[in-house]
Protein backbone atom coordinates (compact mmCIF):
# COMPACT_ATOMS: atom_id res chain seq x y z
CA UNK A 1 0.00 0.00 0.00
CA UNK A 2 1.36 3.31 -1.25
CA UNK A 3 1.37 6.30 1.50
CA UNK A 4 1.51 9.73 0.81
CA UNK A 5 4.43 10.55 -2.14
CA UNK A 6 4.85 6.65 -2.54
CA UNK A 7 1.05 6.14 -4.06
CA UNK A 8 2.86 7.12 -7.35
CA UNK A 9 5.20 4.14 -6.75
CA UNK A 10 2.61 1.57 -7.39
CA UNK A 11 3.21 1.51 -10.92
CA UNK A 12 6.98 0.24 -10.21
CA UNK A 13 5.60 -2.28 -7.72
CA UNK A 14 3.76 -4.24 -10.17
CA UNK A 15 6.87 -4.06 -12.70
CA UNK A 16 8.69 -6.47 -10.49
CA UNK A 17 8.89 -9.93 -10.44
CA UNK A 18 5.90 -11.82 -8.66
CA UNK A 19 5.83 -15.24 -6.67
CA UNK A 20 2.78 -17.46 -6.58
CA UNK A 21 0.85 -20.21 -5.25
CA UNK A 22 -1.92 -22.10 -7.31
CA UNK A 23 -3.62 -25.23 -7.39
CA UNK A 24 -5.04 -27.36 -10.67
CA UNK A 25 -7.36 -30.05 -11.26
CA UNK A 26 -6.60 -32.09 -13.91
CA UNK A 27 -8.49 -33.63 -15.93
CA UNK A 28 -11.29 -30.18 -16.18
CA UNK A 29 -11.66 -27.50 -18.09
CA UNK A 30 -13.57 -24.19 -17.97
CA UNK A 31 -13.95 -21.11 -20.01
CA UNK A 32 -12.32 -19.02 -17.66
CA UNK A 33 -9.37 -21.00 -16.75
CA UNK A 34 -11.13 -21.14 -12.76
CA UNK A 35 -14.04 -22.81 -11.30
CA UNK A 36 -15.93 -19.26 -11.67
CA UNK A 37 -16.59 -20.48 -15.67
CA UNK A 38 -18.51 -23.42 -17.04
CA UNK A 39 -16.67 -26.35 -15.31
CA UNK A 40 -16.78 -29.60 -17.82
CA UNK A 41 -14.94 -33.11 -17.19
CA UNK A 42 -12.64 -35.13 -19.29
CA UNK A 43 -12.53 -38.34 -17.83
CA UNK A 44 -10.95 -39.63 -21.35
CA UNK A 45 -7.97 -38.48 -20.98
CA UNK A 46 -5.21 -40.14 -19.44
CA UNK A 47 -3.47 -38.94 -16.02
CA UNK A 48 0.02 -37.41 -16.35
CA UNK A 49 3.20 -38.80 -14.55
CA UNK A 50 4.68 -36.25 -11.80
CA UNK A 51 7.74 -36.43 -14.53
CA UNK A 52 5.75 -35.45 -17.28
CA UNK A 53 4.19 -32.47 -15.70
CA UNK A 54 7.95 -31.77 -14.45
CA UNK A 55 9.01 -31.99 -18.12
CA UNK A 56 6.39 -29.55 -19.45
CA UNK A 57 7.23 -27.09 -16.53
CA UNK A 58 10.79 -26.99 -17.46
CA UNK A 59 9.33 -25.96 -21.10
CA UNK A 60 7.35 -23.20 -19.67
CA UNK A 61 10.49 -21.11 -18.08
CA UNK A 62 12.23 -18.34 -19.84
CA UNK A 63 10.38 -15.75 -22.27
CA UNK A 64 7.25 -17.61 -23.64
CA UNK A 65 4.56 -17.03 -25.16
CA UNK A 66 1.27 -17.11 -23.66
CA UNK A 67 -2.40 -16.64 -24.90
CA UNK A 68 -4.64 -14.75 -21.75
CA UNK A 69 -8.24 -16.64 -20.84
CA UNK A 70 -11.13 -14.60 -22.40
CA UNK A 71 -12.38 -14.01 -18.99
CA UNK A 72 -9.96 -11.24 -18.11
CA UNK A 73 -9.64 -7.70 -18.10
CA UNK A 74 -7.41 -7.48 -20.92
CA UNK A 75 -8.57 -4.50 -23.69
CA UNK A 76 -9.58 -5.92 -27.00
CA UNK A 77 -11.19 -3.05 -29.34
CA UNK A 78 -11.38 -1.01 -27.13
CA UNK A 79 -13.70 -3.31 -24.30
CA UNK A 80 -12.54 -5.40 -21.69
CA UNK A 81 -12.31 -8.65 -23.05
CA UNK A 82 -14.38 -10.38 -19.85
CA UNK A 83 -17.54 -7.83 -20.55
CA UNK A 84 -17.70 -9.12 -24.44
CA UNK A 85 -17.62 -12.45 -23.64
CA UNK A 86 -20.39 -11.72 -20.66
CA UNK A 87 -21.77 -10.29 -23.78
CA UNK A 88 -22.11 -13.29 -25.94
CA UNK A 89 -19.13 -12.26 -28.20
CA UNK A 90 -16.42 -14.68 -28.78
CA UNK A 91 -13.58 -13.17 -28.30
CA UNK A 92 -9.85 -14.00 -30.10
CA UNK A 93 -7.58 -13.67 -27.80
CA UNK A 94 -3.98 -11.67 -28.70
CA UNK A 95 -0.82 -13.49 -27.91
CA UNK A 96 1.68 -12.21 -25.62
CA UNK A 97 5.28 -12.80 -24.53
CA UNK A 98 5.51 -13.24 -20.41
CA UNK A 99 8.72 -13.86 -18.20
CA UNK A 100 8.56 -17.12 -16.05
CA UNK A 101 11.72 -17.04 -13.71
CA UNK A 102 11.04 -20.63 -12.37
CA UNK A 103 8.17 -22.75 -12.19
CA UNK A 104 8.34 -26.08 -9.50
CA UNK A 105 5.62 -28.81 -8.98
CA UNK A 106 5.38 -29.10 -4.89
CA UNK A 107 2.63 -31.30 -4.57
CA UNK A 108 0.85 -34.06 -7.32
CA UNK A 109 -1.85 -36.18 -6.15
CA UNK A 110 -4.03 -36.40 -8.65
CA UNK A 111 -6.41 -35.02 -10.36
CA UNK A 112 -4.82 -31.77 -8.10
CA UNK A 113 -1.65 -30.33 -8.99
CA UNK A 114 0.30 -27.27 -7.06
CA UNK A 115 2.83 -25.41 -8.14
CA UNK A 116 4.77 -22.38 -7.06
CA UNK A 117 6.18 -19.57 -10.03
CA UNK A 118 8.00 -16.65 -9.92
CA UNK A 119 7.22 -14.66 -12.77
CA UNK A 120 7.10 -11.14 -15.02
CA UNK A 121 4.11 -8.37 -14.77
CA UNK A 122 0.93 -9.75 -17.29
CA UNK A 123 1.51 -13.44 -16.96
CA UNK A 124 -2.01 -15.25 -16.07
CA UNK A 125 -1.50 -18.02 -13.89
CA UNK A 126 -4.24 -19.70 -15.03
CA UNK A 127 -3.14 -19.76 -18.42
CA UNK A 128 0.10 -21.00 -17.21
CA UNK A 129 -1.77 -23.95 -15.60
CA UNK A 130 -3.45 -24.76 -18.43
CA UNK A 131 -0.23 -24.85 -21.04
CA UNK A 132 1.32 -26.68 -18.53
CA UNK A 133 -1.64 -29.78 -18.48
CA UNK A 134 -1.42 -29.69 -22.14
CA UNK A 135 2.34 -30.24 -22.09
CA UNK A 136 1.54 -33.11 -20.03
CA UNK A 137 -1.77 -34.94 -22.23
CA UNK A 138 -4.22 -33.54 -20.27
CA UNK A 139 -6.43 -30.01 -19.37
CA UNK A 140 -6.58 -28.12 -16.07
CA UNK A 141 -8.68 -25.35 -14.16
CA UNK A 142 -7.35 -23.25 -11.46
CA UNK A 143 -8.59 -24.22 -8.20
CA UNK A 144 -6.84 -21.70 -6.01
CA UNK A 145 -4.15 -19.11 -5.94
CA UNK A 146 -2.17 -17.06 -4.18
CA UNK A 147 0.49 -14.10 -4.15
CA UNK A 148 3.51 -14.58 -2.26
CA UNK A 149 5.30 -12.03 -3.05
CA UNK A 150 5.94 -8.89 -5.03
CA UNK A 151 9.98 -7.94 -5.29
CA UNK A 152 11.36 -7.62 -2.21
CA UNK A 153 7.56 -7.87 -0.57
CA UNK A 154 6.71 -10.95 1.14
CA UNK A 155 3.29 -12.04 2.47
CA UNK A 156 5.03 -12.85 5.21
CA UNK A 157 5.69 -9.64 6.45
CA UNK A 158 1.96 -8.33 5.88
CA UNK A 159 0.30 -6.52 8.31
CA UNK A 160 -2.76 -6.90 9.32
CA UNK A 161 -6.04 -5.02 9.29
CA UNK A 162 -6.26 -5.26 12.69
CA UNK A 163 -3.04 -3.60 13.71
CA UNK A 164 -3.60 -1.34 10.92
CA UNK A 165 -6.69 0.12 12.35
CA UNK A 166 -5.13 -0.15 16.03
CA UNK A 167 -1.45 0.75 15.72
CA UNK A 168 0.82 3.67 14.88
CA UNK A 169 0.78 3.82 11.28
CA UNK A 170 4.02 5.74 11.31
CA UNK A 171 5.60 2.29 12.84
CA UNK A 172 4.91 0.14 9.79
CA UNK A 173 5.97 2.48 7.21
CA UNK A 174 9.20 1.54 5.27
CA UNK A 175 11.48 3.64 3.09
CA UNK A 176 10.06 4.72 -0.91
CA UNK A 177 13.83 3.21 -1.84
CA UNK A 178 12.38 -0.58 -1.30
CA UNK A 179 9.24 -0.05 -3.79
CA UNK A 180 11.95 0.71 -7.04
CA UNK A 181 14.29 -1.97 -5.84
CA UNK A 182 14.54 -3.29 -9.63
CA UNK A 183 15.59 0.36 -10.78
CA UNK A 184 18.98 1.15 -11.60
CA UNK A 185 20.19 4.21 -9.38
CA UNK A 186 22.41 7.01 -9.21
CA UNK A 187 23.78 9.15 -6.59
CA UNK A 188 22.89 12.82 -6.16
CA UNK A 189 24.48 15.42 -4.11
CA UNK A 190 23.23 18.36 -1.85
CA UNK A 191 22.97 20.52 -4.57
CA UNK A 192 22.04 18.17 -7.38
CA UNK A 193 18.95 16.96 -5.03
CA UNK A 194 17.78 20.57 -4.86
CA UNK A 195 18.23 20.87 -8.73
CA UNK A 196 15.50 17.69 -9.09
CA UNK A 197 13.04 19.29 -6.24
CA UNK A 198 12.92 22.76 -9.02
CA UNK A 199 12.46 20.38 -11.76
CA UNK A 200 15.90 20.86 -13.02
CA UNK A 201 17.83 18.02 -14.97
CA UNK A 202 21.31 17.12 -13.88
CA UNK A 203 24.32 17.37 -15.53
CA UNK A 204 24.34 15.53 -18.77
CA UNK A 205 28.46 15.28 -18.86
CA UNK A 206 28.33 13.55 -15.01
CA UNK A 207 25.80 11.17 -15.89
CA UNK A 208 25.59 10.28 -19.24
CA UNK A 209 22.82 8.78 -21.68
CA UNK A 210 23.26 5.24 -20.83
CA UNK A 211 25.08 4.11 -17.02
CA UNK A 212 26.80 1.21 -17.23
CA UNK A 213 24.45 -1.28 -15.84
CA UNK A 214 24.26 -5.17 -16.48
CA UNK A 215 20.89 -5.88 -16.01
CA UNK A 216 19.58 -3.25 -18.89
CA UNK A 217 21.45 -1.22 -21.38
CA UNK A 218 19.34 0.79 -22.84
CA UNK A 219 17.49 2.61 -19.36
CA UNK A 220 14.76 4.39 -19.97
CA UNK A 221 14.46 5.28 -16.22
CA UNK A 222 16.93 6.18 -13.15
CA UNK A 223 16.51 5.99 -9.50
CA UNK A 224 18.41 9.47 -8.29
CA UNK A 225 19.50 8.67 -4.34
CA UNK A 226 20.47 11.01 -1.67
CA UNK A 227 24.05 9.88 -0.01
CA UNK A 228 22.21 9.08 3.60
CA UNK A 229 19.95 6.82 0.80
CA UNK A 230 16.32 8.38 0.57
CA UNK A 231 15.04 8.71 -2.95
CA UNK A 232 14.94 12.04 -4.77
CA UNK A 233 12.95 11.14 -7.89
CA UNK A 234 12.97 8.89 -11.19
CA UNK A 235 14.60 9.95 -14.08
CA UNK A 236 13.77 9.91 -17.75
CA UNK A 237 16.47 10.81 -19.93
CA UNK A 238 14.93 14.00 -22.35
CA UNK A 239 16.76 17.09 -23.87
CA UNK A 240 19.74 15.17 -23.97
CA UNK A 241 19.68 15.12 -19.83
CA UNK A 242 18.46 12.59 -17.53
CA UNK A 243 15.29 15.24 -15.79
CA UNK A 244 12.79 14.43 -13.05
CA UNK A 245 9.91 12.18 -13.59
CA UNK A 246 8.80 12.13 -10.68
CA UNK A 247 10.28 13.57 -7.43
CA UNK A 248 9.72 12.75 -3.57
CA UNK A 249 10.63 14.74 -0.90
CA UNK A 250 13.70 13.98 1.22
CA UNK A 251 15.05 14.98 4.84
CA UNK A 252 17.42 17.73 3.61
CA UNK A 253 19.40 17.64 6.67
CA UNK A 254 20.11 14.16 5.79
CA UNK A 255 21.28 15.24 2.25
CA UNK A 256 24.03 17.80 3.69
């Protein structure tokens, strides 16, 4: 939950890599991927070896591509594609390319399989169930599911509603730094930190077009840090300057 300045970190939160939990039948299918749809049976078809599912996970990690259940909010011409179908349209779903980090099998006993995934922003777990059955022979609907985590954000560590309505909210709070944890970053001094808060872009000739930074060549977006570590703003580069995109305020003692 975003808080004050950090509400307009949200966006970055869902750009991160996300862990789940889910739970198939095999052996069903439904229009929706989920028991919400029009459930139907398959008793016909055969039941998949633990090692064949395992082989048709293995298959599904890397960049893939994956076709998105009808029932979702995804926009085709101009509708979401859920209300067209609710409609009475049928709707052809576009292909797109997803990023599954890992994918693991932790508990077969069929006709329900579970599985736990770490994967990029727009993949549909249900869809991801599905391809994985028909690796295997067979069809699946989702059963259950649940998010683990999000980045560095672990269920785990949720709070509660409870203590939420109860506690000091100011005690639960945690630094804007550990919602763009998947950001390059660059550090900003004093006087560079006070050029972002006018709206100012910072020196082209200190920090050039393109950082050198493994995981992405070709930035589109910064993280500018304070030394005592707060963050300043993201960066887009423009008029041949990286400028702020957004900018948070900072404890300026902390900056001297």
């Amino acid at each position: 939950m975003g808080v004050g300045p950090a509400v307009r970190l949200i966006p970055y939160l869902q750009q991160q890599p996300k862990r789940y939990r889910a739970v198939f039948q095999l052996g069903r299918l439904s229009d929706s991927g989920d028991l919400e749809g029009d459930v139907s049976d398959h008793p016909h078809l055969p039941s998949p070896s633990l090692e064949q599912l395992q082989a048709s996970a293995r298959q599904l990690v890397g960049s893939i591509e994956q076709t998105p259940p009808a029932h979702s909010a995804i926009w085709v011409d101009g509708q979401r594609a859920y209300k067209r179908v609710r409609a009475g349209e049928t709707v052809e779903m576009p292909t797109r390319v997803v990023q599954i980090d890992s994918l693991e099998i932790t508990r077969y006993d069929y006709p329900e399989m579970e599985f736990d995934t770490v994967c990029g922003s727009g993949t549909y777990i249900r869809s991801l169930g599905v391809d994985l059955a028909r690796g295997a022979g067979s069809v699946a609907v989702m059963s259950y599911l649940r998010r683990l985590a999000v980045g560095t954000f672990q269920v785990g560590d949720a709070i509660s509603l409870k203590r939420l309505r109860e506690d000091d909210l100011s005690t639960m709070l945690v630094p804007c730094i550990e919602g763009i944890e998947h950001l390059p970053r660059i550090e900003v001094d004093s006087q560079e930190s006070r050029r972002l808060g006018h709206g100012l872009c910072l020196d082209a000739e200190r920090f050039p077009s393109q950082p050198e930074d493994e995981r992405d060549v070709a930035m589109t977006e910064l993280a500018a840090i304070t030394a005592s570590g707060q963050l300043r703003a993201i960066l887009r580069w423009k008029h041949e300057a990286w400028c702020p995109y957004k900018v948070f305020p900072v404890d300026e003692e902390a900056t001297q």
